[in-house]
C-alpha atoms as a PDB file:
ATOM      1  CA  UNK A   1       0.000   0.000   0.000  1.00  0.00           C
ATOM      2  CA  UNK A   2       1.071   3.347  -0.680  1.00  0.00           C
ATOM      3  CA  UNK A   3       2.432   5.657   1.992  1.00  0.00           C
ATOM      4  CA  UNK A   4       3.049   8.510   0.776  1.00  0.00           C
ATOM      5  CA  UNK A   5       0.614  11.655   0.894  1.00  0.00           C
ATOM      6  CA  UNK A   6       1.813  12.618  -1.956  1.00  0.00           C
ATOM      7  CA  UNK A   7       0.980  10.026  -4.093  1.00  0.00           C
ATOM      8  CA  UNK A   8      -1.948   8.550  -1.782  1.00  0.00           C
ATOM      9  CA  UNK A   9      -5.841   8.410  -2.894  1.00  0.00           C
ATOM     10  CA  UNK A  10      -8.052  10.980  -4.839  1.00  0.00           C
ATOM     11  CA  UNK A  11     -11.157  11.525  -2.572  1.00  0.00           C
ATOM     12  CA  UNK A  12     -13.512  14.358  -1.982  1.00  0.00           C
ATOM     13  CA  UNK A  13     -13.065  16.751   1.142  1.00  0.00           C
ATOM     14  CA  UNK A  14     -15.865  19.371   1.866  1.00  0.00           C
ATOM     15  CA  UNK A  15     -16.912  18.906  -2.045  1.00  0.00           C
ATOM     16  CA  UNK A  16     -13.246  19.710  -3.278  1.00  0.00           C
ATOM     17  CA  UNK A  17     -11.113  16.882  -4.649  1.00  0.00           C
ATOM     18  CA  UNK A  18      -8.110  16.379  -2.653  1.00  0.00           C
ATOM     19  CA  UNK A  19      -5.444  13.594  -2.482  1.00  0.00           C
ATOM     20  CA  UNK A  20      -4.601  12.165   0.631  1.00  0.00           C
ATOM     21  CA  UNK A  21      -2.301   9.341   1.629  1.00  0.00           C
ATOM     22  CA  UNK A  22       0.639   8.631   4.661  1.00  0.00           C
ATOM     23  CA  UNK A  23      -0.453   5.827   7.155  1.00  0.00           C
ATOM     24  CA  UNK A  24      -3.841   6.753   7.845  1.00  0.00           C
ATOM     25  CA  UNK A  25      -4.502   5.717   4.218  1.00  0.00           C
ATOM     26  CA  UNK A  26      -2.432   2.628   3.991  1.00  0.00           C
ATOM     27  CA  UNK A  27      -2.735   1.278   7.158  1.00  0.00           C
ATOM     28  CA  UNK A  28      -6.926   0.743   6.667  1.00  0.00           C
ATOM     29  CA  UNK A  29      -6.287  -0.593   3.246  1.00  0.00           C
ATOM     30  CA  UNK A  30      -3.670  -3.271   4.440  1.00  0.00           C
ATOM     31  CA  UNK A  31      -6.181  -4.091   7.077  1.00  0.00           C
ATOM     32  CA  UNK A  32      -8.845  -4.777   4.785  1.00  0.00           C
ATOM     33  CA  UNK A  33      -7.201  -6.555   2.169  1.00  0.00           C
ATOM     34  CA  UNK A  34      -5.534  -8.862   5.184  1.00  0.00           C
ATOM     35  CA  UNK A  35      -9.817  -8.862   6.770  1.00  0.00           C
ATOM     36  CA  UNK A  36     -10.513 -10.101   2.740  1.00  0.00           C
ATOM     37  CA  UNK A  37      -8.062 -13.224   2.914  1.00  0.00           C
ATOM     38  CA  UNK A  38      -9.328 -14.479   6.259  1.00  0.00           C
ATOM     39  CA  UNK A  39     -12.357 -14.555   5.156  1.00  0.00           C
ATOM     40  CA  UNK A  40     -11.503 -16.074   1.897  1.00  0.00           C
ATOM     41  CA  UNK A  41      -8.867 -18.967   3.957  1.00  0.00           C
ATOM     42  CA  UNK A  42     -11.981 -19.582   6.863  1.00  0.00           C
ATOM     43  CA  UNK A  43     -10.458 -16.988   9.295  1.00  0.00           C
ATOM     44  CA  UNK A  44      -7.110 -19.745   9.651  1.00  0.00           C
ATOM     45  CA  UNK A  45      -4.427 -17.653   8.781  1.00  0.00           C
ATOM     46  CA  UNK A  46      -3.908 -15.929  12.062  1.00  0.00           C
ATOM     47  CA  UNK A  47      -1.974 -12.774  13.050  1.00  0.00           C
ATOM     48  CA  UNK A  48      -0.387 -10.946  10.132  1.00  0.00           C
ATOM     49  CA  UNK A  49       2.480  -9.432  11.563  1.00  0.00           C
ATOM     50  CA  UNK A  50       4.726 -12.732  12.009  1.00  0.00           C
ATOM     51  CA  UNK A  51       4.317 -14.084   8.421  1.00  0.00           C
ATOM     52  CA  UNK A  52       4.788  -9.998   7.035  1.00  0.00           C
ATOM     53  CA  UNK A  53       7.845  -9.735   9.700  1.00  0.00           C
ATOM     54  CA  UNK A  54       9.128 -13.454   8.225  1.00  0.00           C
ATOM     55  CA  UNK A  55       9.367 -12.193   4.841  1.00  0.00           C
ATOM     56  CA  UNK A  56      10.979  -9.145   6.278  1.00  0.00           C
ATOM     57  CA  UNK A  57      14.207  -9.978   4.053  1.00  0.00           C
ATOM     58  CA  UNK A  58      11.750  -9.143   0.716  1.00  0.00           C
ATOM     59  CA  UNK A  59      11.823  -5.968  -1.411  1.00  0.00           C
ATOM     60  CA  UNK A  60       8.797  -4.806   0.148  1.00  0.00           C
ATOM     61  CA  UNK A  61      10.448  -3.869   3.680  1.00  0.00           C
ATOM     62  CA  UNK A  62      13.026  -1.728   3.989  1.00  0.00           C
ATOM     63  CA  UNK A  63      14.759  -0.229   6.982  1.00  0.00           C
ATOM     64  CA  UNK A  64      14.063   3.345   7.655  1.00  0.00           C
ATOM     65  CA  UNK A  65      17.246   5.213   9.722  1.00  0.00           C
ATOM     66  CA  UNK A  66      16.247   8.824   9.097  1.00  0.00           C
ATOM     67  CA  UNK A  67      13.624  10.727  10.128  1.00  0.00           C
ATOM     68  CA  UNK A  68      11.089  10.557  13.183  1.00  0.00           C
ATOM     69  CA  UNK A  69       7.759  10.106  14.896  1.00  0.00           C
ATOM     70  CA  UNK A  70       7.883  13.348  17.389  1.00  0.00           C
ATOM     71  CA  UNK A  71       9.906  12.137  19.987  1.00  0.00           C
ATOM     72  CA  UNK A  72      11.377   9.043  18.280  1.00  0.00           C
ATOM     73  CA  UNK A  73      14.213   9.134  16.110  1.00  0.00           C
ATOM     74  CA  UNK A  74      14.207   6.429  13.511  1.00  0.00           C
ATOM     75  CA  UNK A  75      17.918   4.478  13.740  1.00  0.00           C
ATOM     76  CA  UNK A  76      19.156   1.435  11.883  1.00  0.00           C
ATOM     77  CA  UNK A  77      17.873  -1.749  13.639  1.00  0.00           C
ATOM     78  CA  UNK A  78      14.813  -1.752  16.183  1.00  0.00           C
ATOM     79  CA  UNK A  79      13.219   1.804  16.992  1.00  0.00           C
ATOM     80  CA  UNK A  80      10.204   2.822  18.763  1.00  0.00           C
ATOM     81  CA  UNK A  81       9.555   4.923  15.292  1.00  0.00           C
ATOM     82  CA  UNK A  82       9.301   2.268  12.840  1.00  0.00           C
ATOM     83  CA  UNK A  83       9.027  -1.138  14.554  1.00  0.00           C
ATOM     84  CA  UNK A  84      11.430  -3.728  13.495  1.00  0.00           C
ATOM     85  CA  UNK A  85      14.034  -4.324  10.827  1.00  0.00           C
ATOM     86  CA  UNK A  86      15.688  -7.380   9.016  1.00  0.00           C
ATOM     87  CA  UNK A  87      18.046  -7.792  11.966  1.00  0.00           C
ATOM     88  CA  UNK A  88      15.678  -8.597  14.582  1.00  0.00           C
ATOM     89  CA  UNK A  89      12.485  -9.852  12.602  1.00  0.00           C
ATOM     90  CA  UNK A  90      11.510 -13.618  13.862  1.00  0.00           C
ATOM     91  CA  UNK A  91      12.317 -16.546  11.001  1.00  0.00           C
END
């Protein structure tokens, strides 16, 4: 899913079209689609973070070291600001 706000959804806002994105889009999209596939597997797939943290090592995670979340630095490895990285994911 798409995280940026840049590059996020078209919707309408007070009868103007505006796009919006960042977490607040992708994060309700992810849970959906993930909502969509239980339902489609008979609710036996279970929790989705340890098979999306197993396949960690994939193009699709990468870890962030810049930036912040207020008053947590992102860092390489673990951090409070972006949860965890290749190095400490479960296999």
């Amino acid at each position: 899913m798409d995280a940026d706000p840049n590059s996020g959804a078209n919707v309408y806002v007070g009868g103007s079209p505006e796009a919006v994105g960042g977490t607040s889009l992708s994060s309700p999209l992810t849970l959906g689609v993930w909502a969509r596939l239980q339902s489609a597997h008979g609710n036996t797939l279970g929790f989705a973070a340890l098979p999306l943290y197993r396949e960690n090592g994939t193009v699709g995670f990468h870890d962030v070291t810049l930036g912040d979340t207020g008053p947590y630095p992102a860092t390489p490895g673990y951090d409070l600001a972006t949860g965890m990285d290749r190095s400490t994911s479960p296999r």
